[in-house]
Protein backbone atom coordinates (compact mmCIF):
# COMPACT_ATOMS: atom_id res chain seq x y z
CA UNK A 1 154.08 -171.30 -118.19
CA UNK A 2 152.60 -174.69 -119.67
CA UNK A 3 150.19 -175.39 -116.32
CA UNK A 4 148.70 -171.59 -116.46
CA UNK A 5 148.18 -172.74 -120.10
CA UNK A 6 146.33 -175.37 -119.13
CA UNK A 7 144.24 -173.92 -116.45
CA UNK A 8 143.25 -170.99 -118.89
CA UNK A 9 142.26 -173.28 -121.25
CA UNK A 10 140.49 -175.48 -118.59
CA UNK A 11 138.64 -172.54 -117.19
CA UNK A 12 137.42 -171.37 -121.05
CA UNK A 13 136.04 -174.67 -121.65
CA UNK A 14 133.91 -174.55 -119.08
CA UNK A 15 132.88 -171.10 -119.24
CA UNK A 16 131.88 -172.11 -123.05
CA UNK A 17 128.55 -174.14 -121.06
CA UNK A 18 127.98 -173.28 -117.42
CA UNK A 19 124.29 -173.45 -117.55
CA UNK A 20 122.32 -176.04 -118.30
CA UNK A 21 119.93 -175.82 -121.53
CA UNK A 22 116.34 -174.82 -121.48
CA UNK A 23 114.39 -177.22 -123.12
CA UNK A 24 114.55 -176.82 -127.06
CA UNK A 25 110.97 -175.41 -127.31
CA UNK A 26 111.88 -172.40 -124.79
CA UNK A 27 115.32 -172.06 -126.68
CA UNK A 28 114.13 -171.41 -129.22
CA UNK A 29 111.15 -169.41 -128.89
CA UNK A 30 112.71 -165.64 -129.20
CA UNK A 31 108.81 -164.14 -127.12
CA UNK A 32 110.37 -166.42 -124.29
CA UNK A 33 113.42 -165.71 -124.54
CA UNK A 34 112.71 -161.57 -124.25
CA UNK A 35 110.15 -162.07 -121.85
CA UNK A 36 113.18 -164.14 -119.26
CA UNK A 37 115.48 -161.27 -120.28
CA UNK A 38 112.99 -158.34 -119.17
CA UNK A 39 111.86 -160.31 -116.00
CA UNK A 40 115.77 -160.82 -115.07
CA UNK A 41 116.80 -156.94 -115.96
CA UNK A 42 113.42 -156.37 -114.03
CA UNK A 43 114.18 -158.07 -111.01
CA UNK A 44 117.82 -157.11 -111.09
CA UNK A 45 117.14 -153.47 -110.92
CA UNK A 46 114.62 -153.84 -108.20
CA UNK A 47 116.76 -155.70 -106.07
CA UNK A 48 119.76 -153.40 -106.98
CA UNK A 49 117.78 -150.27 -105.50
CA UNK A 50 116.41 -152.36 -102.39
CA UNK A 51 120.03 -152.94 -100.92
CA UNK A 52 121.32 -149.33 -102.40
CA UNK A 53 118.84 -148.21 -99.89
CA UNK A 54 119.44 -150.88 -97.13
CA UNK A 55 123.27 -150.22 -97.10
CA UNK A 56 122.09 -146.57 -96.45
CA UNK A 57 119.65 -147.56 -93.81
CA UNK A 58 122.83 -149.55 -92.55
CA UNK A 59 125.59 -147.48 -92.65
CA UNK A 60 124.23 -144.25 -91.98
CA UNK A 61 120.71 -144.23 -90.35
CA UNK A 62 121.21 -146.72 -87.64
CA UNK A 63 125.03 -145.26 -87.84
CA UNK A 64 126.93 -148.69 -88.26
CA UNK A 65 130.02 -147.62 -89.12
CA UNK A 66 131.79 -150.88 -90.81
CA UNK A 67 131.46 -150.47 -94.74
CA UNK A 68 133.96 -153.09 -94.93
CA UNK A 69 131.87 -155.60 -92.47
CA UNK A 70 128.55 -154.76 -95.24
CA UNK A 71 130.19 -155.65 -98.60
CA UNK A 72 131.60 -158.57 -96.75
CA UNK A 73 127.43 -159.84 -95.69
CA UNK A 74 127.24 -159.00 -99.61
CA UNK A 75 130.08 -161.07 -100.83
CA UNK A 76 129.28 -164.34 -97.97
CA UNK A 77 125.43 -164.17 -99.36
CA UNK A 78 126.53 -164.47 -103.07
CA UNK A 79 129.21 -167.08 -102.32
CA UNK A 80 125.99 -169.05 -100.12
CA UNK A 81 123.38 -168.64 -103.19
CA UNK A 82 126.91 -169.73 -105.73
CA UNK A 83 127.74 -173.09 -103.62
CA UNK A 84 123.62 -173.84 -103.48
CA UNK A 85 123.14 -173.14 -107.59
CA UNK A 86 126.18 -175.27 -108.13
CA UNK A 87 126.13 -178.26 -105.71
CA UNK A 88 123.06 -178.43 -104.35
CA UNK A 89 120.84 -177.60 -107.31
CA UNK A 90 123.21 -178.33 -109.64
CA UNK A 91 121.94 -175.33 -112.05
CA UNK A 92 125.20 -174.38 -112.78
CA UNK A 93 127.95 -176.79 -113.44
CA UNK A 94 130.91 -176.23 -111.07
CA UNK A 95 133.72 -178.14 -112.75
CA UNK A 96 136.49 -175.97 -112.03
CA UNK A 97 139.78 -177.57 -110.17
CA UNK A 98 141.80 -174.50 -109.84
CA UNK A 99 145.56 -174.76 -108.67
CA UNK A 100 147.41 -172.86 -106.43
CA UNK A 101 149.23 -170.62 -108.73
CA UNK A 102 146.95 -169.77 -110.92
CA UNK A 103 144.86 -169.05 -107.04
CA UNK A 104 147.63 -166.24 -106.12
CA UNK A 105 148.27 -165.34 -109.52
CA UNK A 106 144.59 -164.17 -111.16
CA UNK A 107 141.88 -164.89 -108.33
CA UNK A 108 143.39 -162.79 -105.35
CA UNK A 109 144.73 -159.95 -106.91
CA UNK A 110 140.90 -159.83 -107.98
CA UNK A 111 139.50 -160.46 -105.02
CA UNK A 112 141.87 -157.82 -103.38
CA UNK A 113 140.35 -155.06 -105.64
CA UNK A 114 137.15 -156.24 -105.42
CA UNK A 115 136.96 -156.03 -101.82
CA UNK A 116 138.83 -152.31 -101.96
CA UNK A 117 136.20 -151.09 -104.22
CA UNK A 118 133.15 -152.73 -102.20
CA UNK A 119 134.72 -151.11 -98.98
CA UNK A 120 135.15 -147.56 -100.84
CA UNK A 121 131.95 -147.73 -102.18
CA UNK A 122 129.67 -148.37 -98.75
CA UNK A 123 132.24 -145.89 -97.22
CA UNK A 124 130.48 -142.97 -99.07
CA UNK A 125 127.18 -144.17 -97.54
CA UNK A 126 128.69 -142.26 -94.29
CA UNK A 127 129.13 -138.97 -95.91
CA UNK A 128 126.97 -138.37 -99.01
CA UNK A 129 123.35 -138.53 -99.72
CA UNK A 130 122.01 -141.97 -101.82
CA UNK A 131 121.14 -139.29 -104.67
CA UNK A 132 124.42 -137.71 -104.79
CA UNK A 133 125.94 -140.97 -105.00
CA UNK A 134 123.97 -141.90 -107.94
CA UNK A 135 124.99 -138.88 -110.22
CA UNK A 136 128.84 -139.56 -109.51
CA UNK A 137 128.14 -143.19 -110.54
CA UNK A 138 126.42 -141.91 -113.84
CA UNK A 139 129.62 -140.37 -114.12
CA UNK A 140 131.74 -143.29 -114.12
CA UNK A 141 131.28 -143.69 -118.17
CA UNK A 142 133.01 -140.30 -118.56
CA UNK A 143 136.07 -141.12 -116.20
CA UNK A 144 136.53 -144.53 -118.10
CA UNK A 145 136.66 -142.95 -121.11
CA UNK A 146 139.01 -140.33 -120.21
CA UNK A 147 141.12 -143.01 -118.84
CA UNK A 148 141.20 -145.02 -121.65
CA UNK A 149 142.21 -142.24 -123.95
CA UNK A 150 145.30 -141.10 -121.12
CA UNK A 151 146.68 -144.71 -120.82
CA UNK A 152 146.17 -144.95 -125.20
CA UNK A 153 143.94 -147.90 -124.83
CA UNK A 154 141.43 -146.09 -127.19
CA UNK A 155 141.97 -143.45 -129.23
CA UNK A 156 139.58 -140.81 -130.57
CA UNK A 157 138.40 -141.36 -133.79
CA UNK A 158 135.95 -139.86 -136.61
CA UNK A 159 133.80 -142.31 -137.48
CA UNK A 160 130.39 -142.55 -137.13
CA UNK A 161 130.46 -145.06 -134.84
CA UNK A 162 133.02 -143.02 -132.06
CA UNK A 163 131.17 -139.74 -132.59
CA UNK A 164 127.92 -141.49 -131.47
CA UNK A 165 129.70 -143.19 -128.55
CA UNK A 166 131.24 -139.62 -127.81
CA UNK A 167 128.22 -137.93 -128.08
CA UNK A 168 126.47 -140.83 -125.53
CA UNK A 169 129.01 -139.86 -123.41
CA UNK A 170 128.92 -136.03 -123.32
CA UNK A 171 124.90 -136.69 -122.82
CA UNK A 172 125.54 -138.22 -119.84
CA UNK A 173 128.40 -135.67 -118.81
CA UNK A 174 125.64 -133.16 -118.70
CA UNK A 175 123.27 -134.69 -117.54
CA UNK A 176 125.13 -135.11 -114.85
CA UNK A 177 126.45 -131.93 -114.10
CA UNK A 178 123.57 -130.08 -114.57
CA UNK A 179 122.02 -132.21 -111.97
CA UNK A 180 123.15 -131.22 -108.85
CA UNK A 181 121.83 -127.51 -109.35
CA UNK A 182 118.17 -128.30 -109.55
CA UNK A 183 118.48 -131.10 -106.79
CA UNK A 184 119.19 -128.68 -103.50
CA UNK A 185 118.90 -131.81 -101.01
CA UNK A 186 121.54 -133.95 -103.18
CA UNK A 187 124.71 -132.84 -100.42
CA UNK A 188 122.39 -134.10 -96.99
């Protein structure tokens, strides 16, 4: 109990600083600051859509058939760029001494699920179309809320705070459904 004490603790500590400062005059500008947030939402969603389509192009259009063997080239690419922005640039400091227990215990149950959920989610590449795909996923906000309210990890409330979140919510429920039936080509 004591040494999975520890290594929590260990681990927060150095979540508290894992990259290393800007300079104070970039810090503290707030115009810089935006302008590195935009470029990185930016550049995330462009390279988000890119390999949405290149897992299509994989699994379905040259009809490679190993979703599993595609999030794994996803998950050995990350771990590459992770061990080159930690020990090779150093960019990120990679402190971390992680025992055995608290290995089996927190990181490969993770991992497990991870890797079920990467393998589920380039299996659909095989069956549905890349925009049908993307209206269940807009769905996903709807399903975690239902969830949350079944298992009585949230409960419904009132206030002007949950009716807005609700309301969010039932935008994007429509949205959703009414989606399909003015996109024809959504099920090739």
């Amino acid at each position: 109990m004591g040494a999975d004490a520890d290594d929590r603790a260990s681990l927060l500590n150095r979540a508290a600083s894992p990259v290393k400062k800007l300079s104070d005059a970039a810090s503290n500008n707030g115009v810089v600051r935006v302008m590195m947030a935009a470029a990185v939402a930016s550049g995330w969603m462009f390279v988000s859509s890119l390999l949405i389509l290149l897992n299509k192009h994989l699994l379905k259009d040259l009809k490679f058939g190993y979703p599993m063997t595609v999030a794994g080239m996803g998950m050995c690419t990350s771990g590459i760029f992770s061990y080159i922005l930690c020990h090779v640039t150093q960019t990120i400091e990679a402190k971390a001494v992680i025992t055995r227990s608290y290995w089996i215990k927190r990181i490969l149950p993770v991992g497990f699920f991870m890797a079920s959920t990467l393998w589920a989610g380039n299996l659909v590449y095989l069956y549905l179309s890349v925009s049908f795909i993307q209206m269940l996923k807009a769905f996903t906000p709807v399903i975690t809320m239902i969830a949350l309210f079944m298992a009585k990890l949230e409960t419904p409330t009132y206030r002007v705070s949950s009716l807005g979140r609700l309301a969010a919510v039932t935008v994007l429920q429509l949205g959703t459904e009414t989606q399909p039936h003015g996109h024809e080509t959504c099920y090739t």
